[in-house]
C-alpha atoms as a PDB file:
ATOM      1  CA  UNK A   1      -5.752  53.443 125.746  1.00  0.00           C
ATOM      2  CA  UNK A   2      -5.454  56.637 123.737  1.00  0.00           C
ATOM      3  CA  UNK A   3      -5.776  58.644 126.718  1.00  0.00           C
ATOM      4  CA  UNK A   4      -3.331  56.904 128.951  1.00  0.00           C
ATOM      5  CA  UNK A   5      -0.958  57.401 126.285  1.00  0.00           C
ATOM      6  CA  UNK A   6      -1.147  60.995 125.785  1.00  0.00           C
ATOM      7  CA  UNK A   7      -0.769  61.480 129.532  1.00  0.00           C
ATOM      8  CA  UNK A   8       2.300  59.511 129.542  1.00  0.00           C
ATOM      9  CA  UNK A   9       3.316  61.546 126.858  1.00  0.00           C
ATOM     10  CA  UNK A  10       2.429  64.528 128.731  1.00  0.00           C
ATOM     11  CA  UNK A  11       4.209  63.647 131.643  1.00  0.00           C
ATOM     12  CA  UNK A  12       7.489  62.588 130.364  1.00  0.00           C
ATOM     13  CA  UNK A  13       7.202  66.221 128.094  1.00  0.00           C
ATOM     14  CA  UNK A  14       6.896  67.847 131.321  1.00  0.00           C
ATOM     15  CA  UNK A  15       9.562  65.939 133.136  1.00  0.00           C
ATOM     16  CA  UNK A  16      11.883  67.026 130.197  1.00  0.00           C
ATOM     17  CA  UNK A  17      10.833  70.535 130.504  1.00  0.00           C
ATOM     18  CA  UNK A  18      12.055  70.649 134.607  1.00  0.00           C
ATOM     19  CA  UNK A  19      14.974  68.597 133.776  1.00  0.00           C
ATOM     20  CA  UNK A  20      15.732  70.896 131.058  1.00  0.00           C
ATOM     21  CA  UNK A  21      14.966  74.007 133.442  1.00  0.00           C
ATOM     22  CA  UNK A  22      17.211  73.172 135.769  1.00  0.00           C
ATOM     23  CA  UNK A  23      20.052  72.436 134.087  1.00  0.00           C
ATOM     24  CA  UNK A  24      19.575  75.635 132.637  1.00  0.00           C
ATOM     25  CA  UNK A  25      19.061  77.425 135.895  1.00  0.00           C
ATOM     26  CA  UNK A  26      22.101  75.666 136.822  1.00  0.00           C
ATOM     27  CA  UNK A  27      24.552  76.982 134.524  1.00  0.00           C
ATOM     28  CA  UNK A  28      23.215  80.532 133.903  1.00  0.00           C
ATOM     29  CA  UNK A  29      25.246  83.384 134.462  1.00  0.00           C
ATOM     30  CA  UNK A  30      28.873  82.673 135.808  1.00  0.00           C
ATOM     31  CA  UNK A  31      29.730  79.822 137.692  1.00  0.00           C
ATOM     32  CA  UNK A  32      30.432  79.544 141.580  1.00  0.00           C
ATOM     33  CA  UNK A  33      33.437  77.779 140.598  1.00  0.00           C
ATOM     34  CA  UNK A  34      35.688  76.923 137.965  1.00  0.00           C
ATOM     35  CA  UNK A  35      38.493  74.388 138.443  1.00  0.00           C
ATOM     36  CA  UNK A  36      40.824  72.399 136.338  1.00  0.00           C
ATOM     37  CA  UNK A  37      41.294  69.126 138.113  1.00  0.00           C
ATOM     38  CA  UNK A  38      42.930  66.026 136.394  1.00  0.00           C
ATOM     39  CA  UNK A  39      42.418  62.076 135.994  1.00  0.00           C
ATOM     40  CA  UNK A  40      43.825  61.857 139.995  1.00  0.00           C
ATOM     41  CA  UNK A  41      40.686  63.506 140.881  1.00  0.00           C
ATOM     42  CA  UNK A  42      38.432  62.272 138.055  1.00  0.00           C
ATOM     43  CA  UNK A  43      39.781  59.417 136.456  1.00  0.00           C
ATOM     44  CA  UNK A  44      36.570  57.583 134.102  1.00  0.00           C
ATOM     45  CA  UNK A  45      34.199  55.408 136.576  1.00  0.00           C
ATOM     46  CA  UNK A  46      32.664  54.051 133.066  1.00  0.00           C
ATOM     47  CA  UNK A  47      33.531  54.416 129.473  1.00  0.00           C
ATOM     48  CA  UNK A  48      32.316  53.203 125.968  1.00  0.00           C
ATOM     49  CA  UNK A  49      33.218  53.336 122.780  1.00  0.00           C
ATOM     50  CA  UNK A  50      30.400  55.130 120.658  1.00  0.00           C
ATOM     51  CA  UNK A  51      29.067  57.996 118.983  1.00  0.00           C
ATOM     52  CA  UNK A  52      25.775  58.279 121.100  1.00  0.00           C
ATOM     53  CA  UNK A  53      26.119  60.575 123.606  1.00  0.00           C
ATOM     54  CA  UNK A  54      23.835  58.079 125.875  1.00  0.00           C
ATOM     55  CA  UNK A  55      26.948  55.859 126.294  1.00  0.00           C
ATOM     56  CA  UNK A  56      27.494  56.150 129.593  1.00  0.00           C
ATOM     57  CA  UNK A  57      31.030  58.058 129.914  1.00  0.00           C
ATOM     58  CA  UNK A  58      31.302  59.817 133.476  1.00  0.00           C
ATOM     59  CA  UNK A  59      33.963  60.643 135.759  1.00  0.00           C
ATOM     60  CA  UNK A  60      34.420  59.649 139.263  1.00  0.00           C
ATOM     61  CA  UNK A  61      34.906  62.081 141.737  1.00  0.00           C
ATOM     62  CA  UNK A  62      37.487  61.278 144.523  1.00  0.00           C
ATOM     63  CA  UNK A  63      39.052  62.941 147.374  1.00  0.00           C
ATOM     64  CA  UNK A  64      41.025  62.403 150.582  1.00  0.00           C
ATOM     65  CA  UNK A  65      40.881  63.223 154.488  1.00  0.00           C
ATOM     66  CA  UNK A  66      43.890  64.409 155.553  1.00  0.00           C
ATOM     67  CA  UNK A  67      45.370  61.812 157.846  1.00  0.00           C
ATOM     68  CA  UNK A  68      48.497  63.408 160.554  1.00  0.00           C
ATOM     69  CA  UNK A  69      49.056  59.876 162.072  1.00  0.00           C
ATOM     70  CA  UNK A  70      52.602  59.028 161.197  1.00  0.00           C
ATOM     71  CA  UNK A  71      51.963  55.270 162.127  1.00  0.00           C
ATOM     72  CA  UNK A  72      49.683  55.303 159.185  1.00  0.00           C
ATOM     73  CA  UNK A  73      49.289  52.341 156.864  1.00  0.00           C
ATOM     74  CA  UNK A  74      47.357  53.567 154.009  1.00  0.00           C
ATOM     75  CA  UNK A  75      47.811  57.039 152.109  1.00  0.00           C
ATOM     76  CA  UNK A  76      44.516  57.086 151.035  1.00  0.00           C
ATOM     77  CA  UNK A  77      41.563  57.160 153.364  1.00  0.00           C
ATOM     78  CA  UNK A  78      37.971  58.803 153.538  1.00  0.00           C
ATOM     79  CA  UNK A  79      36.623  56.977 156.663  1.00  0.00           C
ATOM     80  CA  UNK A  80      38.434  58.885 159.324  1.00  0.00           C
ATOM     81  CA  UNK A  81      37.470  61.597 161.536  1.00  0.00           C
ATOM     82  CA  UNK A  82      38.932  64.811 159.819  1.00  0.00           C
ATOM     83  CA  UNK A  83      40.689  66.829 162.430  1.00  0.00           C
ATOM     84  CA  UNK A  84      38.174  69.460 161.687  1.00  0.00           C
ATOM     85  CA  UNK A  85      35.241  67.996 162.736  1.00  0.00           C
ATOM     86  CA  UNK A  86      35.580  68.531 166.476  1.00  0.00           C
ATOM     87  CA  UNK A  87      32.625  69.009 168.712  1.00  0.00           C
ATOM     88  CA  UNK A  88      32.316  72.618 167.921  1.00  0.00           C
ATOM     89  CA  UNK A  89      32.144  71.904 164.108  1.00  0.00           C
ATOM     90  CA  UNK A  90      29.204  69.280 164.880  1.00  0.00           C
ATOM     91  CA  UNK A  91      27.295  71.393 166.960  1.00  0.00           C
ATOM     92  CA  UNK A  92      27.173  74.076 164.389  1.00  0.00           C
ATOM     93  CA  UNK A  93      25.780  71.386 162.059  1.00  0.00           C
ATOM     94  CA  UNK A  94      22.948  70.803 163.936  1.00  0.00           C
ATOM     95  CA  UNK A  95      24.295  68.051 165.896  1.00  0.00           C
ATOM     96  CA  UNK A  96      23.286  68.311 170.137  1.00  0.00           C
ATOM     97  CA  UNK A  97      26.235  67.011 171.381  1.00  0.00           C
ATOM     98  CA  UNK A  98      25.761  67.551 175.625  1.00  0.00           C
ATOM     99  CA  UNK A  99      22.392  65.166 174.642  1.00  0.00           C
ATOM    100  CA  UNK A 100      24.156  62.314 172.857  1.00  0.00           C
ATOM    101  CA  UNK A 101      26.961  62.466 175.654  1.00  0.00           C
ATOM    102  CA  UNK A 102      24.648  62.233 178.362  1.00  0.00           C
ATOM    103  CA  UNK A 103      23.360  59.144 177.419  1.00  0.00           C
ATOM    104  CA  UNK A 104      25.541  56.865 176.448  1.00  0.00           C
ATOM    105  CA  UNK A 105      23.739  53.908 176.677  1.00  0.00           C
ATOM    106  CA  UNK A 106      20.671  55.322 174.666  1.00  0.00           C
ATOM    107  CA  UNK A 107      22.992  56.808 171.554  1.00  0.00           C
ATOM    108  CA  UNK A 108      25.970  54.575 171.531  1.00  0.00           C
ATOM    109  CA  UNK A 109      24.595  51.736 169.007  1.00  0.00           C
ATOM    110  CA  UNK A 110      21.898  54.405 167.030  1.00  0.00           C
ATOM    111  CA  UNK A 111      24.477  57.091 165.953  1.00  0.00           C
ATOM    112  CA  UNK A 112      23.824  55.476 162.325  1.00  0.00           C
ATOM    113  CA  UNK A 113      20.567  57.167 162.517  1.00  0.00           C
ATOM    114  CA  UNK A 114      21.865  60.954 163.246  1.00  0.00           C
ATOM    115  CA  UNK A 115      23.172  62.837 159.955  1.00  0.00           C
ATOM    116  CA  UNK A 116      22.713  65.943 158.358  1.00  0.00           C
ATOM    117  CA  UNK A 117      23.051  67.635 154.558  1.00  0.00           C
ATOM    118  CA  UNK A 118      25.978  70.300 154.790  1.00  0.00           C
ATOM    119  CA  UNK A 119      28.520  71.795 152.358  1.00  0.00           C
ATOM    120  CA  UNK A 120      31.702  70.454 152.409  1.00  0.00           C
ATOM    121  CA  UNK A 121      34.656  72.264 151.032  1.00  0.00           C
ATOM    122  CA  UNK A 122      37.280  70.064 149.302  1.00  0.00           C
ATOM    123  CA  UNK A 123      40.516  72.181 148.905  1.00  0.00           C
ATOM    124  CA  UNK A 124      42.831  71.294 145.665  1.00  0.00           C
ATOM    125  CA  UNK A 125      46.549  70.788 145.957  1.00  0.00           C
ATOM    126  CA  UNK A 126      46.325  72.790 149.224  1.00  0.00           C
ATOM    127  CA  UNK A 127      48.329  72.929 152.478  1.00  0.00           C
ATOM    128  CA  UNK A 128      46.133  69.322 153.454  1.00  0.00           C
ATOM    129  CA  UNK A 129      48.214  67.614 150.514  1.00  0.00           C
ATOM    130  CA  UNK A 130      51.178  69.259 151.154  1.00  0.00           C
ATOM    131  CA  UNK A 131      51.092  67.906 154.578  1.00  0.00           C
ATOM    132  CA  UNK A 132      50.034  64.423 153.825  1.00  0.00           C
ATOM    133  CA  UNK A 133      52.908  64.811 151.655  1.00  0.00           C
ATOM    134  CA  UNK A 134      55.562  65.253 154.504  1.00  0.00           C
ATOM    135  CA  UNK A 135      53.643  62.672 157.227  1.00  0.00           C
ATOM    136  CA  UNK A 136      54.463  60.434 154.139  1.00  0.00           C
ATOM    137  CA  UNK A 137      58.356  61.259 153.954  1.00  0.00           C
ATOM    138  CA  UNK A 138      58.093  60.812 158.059  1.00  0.00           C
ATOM    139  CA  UNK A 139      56.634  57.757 157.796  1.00  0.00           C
ATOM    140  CA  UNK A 140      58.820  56.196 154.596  1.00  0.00           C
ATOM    141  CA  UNK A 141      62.175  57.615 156.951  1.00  0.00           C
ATOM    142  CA  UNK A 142      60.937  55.534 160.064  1.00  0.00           C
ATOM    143  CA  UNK A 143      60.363  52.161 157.401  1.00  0.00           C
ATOM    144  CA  UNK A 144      63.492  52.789 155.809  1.00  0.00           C
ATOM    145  CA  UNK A 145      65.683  52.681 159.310  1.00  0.00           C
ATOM    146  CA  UNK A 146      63.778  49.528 160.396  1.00  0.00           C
ATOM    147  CA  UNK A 147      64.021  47.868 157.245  1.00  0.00           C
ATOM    148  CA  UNK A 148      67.986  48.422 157.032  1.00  0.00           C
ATOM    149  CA  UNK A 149      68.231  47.489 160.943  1.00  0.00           C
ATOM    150  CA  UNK A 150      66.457  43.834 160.392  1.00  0.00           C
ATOM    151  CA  UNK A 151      67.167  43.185 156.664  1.00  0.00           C
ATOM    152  CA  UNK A 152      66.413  39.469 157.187  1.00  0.00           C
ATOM    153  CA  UNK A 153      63.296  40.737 158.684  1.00  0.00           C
ATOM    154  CA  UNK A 154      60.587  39.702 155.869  1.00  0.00           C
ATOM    155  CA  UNK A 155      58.188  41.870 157.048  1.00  0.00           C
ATOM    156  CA  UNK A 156      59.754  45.009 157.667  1.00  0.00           C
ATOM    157  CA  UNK A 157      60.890  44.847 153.991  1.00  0.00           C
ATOM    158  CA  UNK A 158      57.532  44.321 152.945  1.00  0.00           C
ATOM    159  CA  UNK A 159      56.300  47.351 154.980  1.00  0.00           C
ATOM    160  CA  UNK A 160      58.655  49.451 153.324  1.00  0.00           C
ATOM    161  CA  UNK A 161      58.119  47.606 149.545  1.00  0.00           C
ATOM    162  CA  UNK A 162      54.300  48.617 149.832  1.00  0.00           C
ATOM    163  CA  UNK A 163      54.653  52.271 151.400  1.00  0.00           C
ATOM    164  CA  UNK A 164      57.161  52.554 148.203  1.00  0.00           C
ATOM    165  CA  UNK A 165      54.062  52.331 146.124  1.00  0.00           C
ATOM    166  CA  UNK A 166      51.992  53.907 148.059  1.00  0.00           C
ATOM    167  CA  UNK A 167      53.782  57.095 148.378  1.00  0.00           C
ATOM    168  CA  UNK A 168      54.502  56.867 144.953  1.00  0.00           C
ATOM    169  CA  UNK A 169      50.829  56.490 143.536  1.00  0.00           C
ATOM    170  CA  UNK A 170      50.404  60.059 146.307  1.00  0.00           C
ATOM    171  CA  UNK A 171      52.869  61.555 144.600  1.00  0.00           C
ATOM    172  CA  UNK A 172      51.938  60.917 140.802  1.00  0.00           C
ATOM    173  CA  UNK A 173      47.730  59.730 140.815  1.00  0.00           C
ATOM    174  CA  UNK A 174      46.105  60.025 143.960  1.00  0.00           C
ATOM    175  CA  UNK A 175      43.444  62.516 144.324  1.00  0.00           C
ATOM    176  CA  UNK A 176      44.665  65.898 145.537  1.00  0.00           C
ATOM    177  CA  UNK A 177      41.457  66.829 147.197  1.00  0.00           C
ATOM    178  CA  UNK A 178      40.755  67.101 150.665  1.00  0.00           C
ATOM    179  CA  UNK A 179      37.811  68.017 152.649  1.00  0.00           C
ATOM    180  CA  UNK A 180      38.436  70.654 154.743  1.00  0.00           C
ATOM    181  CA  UNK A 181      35.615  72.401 156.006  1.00  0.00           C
ATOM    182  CA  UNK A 182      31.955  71.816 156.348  1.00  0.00           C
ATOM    183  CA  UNK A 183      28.755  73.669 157.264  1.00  0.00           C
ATOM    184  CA  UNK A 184      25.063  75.029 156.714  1.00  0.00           C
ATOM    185  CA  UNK A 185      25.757  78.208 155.653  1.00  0.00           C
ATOM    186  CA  UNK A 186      26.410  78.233 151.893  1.00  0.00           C
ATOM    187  CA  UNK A 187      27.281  81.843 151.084  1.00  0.00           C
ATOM    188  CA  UNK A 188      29.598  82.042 154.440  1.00  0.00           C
ATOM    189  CA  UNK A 189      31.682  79.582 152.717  1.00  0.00           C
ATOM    190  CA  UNK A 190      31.509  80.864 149.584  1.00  0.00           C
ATOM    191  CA  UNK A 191      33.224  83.961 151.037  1.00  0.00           C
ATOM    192  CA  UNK A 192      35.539  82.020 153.446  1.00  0.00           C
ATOM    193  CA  UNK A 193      37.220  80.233 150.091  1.00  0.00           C
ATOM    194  CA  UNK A 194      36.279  82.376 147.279  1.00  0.00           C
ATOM    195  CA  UNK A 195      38.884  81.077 145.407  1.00  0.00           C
ATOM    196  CA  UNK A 196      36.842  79.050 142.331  1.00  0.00           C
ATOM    197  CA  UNK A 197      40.163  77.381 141.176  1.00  0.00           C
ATOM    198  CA  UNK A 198      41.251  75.900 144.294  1.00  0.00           C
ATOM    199  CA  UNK A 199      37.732  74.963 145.827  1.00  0.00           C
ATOM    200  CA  UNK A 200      35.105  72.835 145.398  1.00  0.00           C
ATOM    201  CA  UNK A 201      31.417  72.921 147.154  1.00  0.00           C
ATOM    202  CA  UNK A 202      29.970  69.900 147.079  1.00  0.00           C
ATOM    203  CA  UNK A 203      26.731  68.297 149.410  1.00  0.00           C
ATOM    204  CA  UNK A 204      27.536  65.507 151.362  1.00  0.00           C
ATOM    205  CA  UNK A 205      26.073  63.232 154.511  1.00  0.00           C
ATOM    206  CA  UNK A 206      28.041  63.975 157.709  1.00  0.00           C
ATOM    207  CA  UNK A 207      27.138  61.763 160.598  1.00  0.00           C
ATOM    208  CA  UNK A 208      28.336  60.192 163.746  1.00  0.00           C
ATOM    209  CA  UNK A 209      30.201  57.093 165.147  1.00  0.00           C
ATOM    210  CA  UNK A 210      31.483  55.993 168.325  1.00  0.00           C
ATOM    211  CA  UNK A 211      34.758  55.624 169.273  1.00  0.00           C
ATOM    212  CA  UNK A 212      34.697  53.699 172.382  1.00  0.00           C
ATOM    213  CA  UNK A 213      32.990  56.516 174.974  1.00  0.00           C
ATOM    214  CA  UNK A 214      33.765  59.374 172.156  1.00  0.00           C
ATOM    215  CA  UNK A 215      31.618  60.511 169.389  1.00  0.00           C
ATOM    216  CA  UNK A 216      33.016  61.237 166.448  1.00  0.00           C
ATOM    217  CA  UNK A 217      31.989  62.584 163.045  1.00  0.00           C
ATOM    218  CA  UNK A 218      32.221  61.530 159.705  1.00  0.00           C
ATOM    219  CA  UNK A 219      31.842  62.528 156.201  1.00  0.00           C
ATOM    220  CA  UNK A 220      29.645  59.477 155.099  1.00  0.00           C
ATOM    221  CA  UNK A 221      29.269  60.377 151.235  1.00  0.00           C
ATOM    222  CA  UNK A 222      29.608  63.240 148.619  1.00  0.00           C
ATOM    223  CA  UNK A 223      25.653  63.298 147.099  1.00  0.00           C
ATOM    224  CA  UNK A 224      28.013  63.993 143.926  1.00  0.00           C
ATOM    225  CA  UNK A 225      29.792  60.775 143.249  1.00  0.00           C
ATOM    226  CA  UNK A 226      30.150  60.972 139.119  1.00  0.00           C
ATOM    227  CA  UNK A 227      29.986  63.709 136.597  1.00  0.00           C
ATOM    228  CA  UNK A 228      28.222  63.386 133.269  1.00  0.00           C
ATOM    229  CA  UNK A 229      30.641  63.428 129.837  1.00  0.00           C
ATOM    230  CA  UNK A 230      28.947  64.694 126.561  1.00  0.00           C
ATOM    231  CA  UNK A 231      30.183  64.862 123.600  1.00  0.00           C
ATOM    232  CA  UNK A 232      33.192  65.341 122.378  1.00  0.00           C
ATOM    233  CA  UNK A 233      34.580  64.722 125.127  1.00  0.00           C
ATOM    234  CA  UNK A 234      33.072  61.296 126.056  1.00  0.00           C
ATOM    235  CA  UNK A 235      34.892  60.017 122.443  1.00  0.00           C
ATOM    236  CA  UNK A 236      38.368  61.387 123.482  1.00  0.00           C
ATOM    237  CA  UNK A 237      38.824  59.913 127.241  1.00  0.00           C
ATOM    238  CA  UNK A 238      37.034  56.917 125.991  1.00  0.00           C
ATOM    239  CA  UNK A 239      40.381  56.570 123.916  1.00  0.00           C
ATOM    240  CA  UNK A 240      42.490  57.749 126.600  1.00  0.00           C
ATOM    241  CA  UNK A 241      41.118  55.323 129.403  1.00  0.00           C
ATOM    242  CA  UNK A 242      41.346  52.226 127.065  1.00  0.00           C
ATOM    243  CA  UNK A 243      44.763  51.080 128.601  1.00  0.00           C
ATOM    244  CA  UNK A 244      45.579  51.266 131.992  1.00  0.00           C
ATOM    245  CA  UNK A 245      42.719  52.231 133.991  1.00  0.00           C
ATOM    246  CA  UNK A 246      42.896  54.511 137.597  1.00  0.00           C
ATOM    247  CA  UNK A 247      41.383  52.843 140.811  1.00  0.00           C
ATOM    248  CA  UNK A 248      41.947  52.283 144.574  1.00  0.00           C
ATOM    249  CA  UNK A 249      43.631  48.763 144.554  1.00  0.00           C
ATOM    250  CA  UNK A 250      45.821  49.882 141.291  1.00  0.00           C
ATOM    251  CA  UNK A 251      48.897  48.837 142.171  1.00  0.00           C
ATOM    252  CA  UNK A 252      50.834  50.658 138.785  1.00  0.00           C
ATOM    253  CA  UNK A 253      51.365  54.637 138.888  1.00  0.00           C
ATOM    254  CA  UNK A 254      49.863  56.484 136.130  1.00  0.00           C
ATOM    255  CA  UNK A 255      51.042  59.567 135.377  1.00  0.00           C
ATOM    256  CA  UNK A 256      47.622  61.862 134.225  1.00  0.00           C
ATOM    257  CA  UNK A 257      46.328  61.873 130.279  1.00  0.00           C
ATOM    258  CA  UNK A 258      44.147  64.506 130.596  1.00  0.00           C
ATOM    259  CA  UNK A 259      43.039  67.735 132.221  1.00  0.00           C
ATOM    260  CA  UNK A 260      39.408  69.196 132.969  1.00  0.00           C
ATOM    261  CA  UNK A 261      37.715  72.496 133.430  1.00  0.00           C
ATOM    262  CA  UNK A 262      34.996  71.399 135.980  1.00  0.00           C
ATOM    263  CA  UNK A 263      32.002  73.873 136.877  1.00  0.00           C
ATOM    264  CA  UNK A 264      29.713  74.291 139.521  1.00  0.00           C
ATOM    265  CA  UNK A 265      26.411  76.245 138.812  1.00  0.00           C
ATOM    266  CA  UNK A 266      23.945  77.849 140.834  1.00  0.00           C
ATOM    267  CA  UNK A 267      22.587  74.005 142.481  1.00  0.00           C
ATOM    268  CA  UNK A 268      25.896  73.141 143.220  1.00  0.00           C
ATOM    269  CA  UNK A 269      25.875  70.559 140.197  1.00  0.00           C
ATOM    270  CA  UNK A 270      29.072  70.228 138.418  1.00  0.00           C
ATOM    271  CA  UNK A 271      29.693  69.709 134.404  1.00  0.00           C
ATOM    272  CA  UNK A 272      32.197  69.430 131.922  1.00  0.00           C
ATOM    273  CA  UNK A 273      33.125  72.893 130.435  1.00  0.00           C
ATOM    274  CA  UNK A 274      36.646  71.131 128.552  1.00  0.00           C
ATOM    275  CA  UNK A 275      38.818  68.144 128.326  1.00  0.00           C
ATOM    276  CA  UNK A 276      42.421  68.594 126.934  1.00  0.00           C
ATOM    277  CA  UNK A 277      44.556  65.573 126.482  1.00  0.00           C
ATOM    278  CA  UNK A 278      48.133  66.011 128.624  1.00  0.00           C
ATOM    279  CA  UNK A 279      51.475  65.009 127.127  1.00  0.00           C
ATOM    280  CA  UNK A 280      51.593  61.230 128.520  1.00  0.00           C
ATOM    281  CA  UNK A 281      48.027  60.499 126.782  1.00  0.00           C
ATOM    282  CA  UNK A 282      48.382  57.561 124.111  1.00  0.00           C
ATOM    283  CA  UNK A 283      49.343  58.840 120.803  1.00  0.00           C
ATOM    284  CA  UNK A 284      46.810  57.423 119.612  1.00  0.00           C
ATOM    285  CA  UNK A 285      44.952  61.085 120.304  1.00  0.00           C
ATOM    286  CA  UNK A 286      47.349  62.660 118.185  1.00  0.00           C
END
């Protein structure tokens, strides 16, 4: 019994000591990017009042593809086909596109099954926001002309009522990052946006989907969903994120309480160099 405790031991010592390693290795010398981002792009995904550091407090990472339809209905969508990821993009992921083509019959219903690990690039308050920005201002144009041409038309006023909000929430909380580029090749992307306060680099899933006789590609998931708070700065946006909390389906606009300098380290694993409470945090902070 002895023994199988002192392995145990053992083990979870040496766990610890990789763990430990790696975070170290990590976050030695200076990091491949350093961003400020705000609660639009992490808002908390889980919060707790306490003074252990094991409470839970992380923030969610979110982000946007750029959408150019101006018959769009939602502002905020990561399930379509960036523009990006054309045929040419795929195939440089590793996808073999003449193959799956060929056979439709074979690939159409088993494109769940193709993916690949790649980098994707998300781009912060770039030219992809600024031009979901004006395919917004299209679209709320076109709503307002139908909604003052059949004002006894129910749901043309509704159409306009919730693109109100929804331009609004794109304007004051959404996420302002968008994934713009992907690939295999870390260090040629490192040097394609070597800006580190206007890109992240983060892994993700890409894989396929049919779309009727076309194959197209999508970002299925960021590997990095949530980002780890320690202390301090757990305790402050545990106090900050007590009222009115950021999500999807939110229907209220809330203007950002807080600001943080985000890192990425040598595994492309992010942390929490700062958090620094903005004007419109509760006064309760101060």
């Amino acid at each position: 019994m002895r023994k199988l405790i002192l392995v145990g031991a053992s083990v979870l010592l040496l766990t610890n000591v990789v763990v430990l390693a790696g975070v170290s290795y990590n976050r030695s010398g200076e990091p491949l990017v350093s961003i400020e981002l705000t609660e639009r792009e992490l808002p908390v995904w889980q919060s707790y009042n306490s003074a252990d550091e094991n409470s839970g407090t992380a923030l969610s990472l979110k982000w946007q593809v750029f959408n150019p339809d101006e018959n769009l209905e939602y502002l905020s969508n990561t399930y379509i086909t960036p523009s990006w990821l054309d045929d040419e993009k795929l195939t440089a992921l590793g996808f073999d596109m003449d193959i799956l083509k060929a056979d439709i019959e074979k690939y159409q219903y088993r494109t769940w099954h193709h993916s690949v690990e790649a980098l994707v690039v998300l781009e912060y308050q770039g030219d992809s926001y600024q031009r979901m920005l004006t395919v917004a201002e299209n679209r709320m144009e076109i709503l307002q002309k139908r909604a003052a041409n059949f004002p006894d038309d129910k749901r043309e006023q509704n159409k306009l009522s919730n693109f109100k909000k929804q331009l609004s929430r794109l304007k004051t909380s959404q996420s302002r990052l968008y994934a713009i580029d992907a690939g295999l090749d870390e260090n040629a992307l490192f040097q394609k946006y070597a800006d580190k306060n206007r890109y992240l680099f983060v892994k993700a899933e890409i894989g396929l989907r049919w779309n009727k006789k076309d194959i197209e590609g999508r970002i299925r998931q960021l590997y990095v969903k949530q980002v780890h708070v320690p202390l301090p700065f757990s305790n402050m946006l545990s106090r900050i994120s007590a009222g009115e909390r950021y999500g999807a389906y939110n229907t209220t606009v809330v203007t950002p309480r807080y600001r943080v300098q985000l890192n990425i380290g040598q595994r492309l694993e992010p942390w929490v160099a700062s958090v620094v409470a903005t004007e419109s945090a509760d006064s309760s902070l101060k």
